[in-house]
Protein backbone atom coordinates (compact mmCIF):
# COMPACT_ATOMS: atom_id res chain seq x y z
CA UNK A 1 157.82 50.91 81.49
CA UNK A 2 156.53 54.27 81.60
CA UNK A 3 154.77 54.02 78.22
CA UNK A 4 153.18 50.51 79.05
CA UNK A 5 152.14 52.42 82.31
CA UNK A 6 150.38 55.29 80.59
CA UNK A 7 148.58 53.32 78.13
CA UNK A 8 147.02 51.39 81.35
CA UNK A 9 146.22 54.44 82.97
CA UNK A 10 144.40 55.56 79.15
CA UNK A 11 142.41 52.06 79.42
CA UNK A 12 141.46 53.28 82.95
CA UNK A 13 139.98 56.71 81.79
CA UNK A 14 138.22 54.89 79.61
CA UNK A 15 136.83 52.13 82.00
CA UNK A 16 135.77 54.77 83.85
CA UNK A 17 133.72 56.36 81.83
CA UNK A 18 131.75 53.50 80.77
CA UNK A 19 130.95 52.45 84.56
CA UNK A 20 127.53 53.55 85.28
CA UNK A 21 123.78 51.27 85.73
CA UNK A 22 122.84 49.51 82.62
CA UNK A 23 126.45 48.74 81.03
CA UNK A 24 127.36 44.92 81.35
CA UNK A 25 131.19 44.06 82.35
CA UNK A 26 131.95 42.43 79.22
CA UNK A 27 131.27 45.96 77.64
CA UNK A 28 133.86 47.50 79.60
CA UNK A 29 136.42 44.68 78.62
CA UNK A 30 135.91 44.61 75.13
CA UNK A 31 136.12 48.49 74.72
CA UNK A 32 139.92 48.44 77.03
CA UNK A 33 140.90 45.39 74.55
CA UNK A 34 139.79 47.44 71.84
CA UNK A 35 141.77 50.87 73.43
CA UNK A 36 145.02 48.39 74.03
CA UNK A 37 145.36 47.29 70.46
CA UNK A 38 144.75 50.69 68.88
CA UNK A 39 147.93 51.70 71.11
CA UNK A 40 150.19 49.02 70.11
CA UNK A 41 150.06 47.38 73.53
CA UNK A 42 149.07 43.57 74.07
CA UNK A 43 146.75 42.90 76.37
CA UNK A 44 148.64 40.75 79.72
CA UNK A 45 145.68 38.90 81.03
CA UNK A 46 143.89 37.39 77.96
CA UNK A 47 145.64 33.72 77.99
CA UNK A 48 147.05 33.65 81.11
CA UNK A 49 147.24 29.64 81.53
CA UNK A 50 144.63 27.94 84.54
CA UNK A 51 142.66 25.13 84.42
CA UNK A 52 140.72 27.56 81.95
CA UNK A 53 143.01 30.14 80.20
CA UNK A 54 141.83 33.45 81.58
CA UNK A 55 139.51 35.01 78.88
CA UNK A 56 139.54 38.79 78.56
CA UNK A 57 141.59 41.70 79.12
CA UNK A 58 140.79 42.83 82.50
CA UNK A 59 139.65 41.16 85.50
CA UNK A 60 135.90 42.95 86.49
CA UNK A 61 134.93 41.70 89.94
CA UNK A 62 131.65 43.21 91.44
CA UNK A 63 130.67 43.38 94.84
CA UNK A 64 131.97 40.19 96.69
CA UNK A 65 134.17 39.74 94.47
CA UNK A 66 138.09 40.03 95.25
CA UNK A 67 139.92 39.74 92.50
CA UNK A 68 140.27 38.11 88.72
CA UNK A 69 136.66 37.98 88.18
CA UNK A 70 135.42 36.91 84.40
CA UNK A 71 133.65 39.97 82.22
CA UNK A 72 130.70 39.00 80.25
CA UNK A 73 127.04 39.61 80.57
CA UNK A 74 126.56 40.89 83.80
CA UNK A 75 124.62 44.12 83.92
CA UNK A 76 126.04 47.23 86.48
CA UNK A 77 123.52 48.11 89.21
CA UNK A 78 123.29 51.69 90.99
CA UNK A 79 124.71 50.37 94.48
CA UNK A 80 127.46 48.36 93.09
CA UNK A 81 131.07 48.47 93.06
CA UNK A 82 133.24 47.28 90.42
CA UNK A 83 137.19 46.63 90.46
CA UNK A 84 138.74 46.83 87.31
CA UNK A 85 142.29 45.11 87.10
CA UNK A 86 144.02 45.47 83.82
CA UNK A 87 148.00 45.67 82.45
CA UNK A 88 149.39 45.71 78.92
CA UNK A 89 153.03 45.39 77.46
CA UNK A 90 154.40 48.20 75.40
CA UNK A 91 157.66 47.25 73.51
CA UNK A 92 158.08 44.32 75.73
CA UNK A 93 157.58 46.35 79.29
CA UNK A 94 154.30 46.04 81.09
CA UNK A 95 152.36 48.05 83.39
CA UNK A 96 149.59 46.60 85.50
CA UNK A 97 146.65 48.33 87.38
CA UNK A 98 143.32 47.98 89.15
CA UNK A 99 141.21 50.88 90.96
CA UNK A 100 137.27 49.89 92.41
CA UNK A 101 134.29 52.60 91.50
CA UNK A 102 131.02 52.95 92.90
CA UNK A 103 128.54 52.43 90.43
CA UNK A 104 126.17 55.29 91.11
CA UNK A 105 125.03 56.13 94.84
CA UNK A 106 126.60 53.27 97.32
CA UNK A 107 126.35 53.35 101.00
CA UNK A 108 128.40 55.60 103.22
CA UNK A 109 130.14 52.44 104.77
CA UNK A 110 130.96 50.94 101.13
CA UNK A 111 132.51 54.26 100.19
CA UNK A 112 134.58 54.01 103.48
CA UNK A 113 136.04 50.70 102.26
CA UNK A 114 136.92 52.20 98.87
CA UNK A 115 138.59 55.57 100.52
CA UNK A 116 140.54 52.85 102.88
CA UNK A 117 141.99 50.64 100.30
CA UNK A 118 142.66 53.82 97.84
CA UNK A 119 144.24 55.75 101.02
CA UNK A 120 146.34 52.19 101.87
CA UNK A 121 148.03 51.99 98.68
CA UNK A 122 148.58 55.97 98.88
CA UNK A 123 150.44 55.39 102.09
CA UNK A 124 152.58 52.57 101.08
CA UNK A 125 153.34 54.44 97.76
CA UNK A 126 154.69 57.85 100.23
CA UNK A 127 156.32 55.10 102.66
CA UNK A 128 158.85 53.83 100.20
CA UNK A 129 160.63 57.21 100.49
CA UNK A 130 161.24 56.83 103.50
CA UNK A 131 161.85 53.07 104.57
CA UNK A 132 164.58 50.26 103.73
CA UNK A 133 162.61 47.26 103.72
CA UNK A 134 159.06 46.02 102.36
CA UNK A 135 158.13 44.64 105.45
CA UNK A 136 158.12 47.72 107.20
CA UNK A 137 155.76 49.33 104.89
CA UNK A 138 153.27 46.46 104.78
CA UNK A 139 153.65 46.53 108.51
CA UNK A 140 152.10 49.86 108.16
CA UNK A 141 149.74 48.69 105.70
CA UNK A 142 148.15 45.98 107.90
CA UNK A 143 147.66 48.66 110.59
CA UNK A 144 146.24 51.32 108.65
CA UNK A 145 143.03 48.83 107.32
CA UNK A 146 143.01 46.97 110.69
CA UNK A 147 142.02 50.89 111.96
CA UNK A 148 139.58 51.71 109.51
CA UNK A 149 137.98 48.33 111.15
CA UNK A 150 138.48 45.87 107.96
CA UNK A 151 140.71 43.40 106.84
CA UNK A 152 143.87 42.75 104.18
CA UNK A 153 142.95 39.64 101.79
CA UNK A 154 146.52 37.69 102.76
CA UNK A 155 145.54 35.15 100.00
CA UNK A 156 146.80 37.14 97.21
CA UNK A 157 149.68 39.77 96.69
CA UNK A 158 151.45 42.29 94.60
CA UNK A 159 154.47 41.55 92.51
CA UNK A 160 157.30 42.65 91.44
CA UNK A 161 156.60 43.50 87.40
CA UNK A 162 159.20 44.33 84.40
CA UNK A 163 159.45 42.08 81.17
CA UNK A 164 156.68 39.64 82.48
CA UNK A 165 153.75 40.97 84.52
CA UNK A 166 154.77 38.40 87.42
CA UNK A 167 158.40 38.43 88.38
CA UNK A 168 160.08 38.27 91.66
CA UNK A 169 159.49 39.59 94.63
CA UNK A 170 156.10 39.35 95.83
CA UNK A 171 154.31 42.08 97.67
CA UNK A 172 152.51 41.04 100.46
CA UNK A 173 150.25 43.71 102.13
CA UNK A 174 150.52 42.44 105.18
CA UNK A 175 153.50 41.19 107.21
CA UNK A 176 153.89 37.95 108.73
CA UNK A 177 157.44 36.36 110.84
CA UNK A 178 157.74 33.89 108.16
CA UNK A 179 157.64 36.93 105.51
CA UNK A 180 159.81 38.76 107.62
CA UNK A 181 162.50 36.20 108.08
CA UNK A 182 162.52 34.23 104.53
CA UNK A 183 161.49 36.83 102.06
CA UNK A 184 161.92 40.11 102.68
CA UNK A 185 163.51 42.58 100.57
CA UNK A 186 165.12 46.02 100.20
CA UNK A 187 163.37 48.81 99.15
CA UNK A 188 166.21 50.39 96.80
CA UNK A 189 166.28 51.80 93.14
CA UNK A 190 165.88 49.74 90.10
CA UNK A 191 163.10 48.07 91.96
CA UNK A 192 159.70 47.65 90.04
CA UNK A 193 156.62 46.73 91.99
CA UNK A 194 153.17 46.59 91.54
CA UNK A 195 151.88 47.63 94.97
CA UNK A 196 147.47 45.76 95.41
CA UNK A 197 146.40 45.68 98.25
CA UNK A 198 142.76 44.19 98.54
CA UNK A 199 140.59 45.22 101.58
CA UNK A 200 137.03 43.69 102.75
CA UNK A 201 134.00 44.46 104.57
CA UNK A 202 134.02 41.73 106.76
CA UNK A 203 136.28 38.57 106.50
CA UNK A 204 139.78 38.52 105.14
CA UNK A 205 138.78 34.88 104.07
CA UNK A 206 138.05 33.88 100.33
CA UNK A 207 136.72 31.38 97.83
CA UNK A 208 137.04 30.33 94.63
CA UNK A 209 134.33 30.00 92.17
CA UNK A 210 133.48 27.32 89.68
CA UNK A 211 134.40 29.73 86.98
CA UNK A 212 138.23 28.62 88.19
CA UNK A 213 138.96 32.41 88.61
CA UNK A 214 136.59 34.35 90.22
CA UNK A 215 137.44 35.13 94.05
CA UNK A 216 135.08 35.86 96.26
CA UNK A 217 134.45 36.79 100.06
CA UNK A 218 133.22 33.73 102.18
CA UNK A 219 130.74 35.89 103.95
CA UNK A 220 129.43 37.90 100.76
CA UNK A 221 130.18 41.17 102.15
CA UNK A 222 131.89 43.91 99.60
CA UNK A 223 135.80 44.15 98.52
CA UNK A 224 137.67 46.88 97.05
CA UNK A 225 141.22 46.51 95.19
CA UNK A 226 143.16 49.22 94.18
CA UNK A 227 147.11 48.83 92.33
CA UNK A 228 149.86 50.98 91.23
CA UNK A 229 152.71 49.90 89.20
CA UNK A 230 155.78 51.44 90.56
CA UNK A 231 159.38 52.16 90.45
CA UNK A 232 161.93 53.35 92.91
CA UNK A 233 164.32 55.53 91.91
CA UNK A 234 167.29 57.36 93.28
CA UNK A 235 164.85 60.66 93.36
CA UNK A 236 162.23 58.24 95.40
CA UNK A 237 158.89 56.32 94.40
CA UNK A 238 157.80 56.99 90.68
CA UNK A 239 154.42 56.16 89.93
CA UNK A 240 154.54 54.43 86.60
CA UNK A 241 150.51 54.05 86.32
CA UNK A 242 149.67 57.53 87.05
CA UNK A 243 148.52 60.21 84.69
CA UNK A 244 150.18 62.07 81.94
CA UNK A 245 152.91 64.95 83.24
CA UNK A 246 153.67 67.57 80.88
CA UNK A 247 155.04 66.46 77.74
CA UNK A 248 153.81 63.09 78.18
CA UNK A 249 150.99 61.45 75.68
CA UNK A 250 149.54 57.96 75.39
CA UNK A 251 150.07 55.03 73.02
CA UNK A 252 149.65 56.06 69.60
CA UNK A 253 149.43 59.67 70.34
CA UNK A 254 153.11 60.03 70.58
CA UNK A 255 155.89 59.07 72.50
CA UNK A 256 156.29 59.19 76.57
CA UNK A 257 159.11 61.00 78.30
């Protein structure tokens, strides 16, 4: 899973580098489509099935958006933020994604929410070394955006991840009694999750647009969405996503340790 995970962390890099005013969303898709299949990975999201088969690569979601917004023509604006949210398989293993950027100068309070949401996934990530069940960590979780003053999206989760991109458990970020009682689950090794929290301005409350993906905040205020794929091993938490260690290439380049 390592060498799915590096390949999306490549696609990042190069997302990245493309995010800046003037560059349409679509752009950015097509060029991480184009990265994927030059590294012998296929692409998870392009197909998945919906009322309309989900159409690209990567979900791009700007501004309001939450999550599994539609690339295409939209054109990047200095003020902006953009999550990206992107996985691939690599010899049937996937890896799976997402990190928010400002697109040139945003507001002090925007940046806030994208420090928060990176920070919360930082601190679940370091948590899992030291705690036996999920819902203690998204306990934590809950807390840590509730004191930065804004609020965990409790419509959508994280995932466990291995052979499929979806598999058992899911991830809340977030803990509820019912959660707590009915589907909690040990934190021990062999476990593969992919850890998303999503964190917004104002409202935790979302909609659906008539594109039958996009999700967006009811109150049009910004969201930020940040995701590691990770495993936990008998040494602790490895992040699968993260970048290159010594020895270790990308796709095509090689082959990952």
């Amino acid at each position: 899973m390592r060498r799915a995970g590096l390949v999306v962390w490549g696609a990042h890099q190069l997302a990245a580098g493309m995010v800046r005013p003037g560059v349409t969303t679509g752009e950015i898709d097509t060029a991480v489509e184009k990265f994927f299949l030059e590294n012998g990975a296929v692409p998870l999201f392009k197909g998945v099935p919906g009322k309309v088969p989900f159409p690209a690569a990567c979900c791009i979601s700007v501004n309001d958006e939450v999550v599994h917004g539609i690339p295409g023509p939209r054109v990047l604006r200095s003020g902006d933020v953009i999550s990206i949210d992107t996985g691939c398989s690599v010899g049937g293993w996937c890896g799976d994604s997402a990190i928010t950027h400002p697109v040139g100068q945003v507001t002090p309070e925007v940046q806030r929410l994208l420090d928060c949401t990176a920070g919360v996934l930082a601190l679940a990530i370091r948590l899992l070394a030291s705690r036996s069940r999920w819902s203690d960590v998204a306990t934590e979780m809950a807390k840590y955006v509730r004191d930065h003053g804004f609020s965990v999206v409790e419509n959508f989760v994280g995932h466990g991840i291995g052979r499929s991109m979806h598999e058992d458990p899911q991830v809340p970020n977030f803990c509820t009694p019912a959660f707590r009682k009915n589907h909690d689950f040990e934190i021990e090794p062999g476990l593969v999750i992919a850890i998303e929290p999503m964190v917004n301005m104002g409202t935790k409350k979302v909609r659906a647009l008539s594109d039958h993906w996009t999700q967006s905040t009811v109150d049009g205020m910004p969201s930020a969405h940040f995701e590691h794929t990770v495993a936990i091993t008998e040494g602790g938490p490895v992040v699968l996503t993260a970048p290159p260690l010594a020895g270790e290439t990308v796709g095509n380049a090689g082959s990952a340790a």
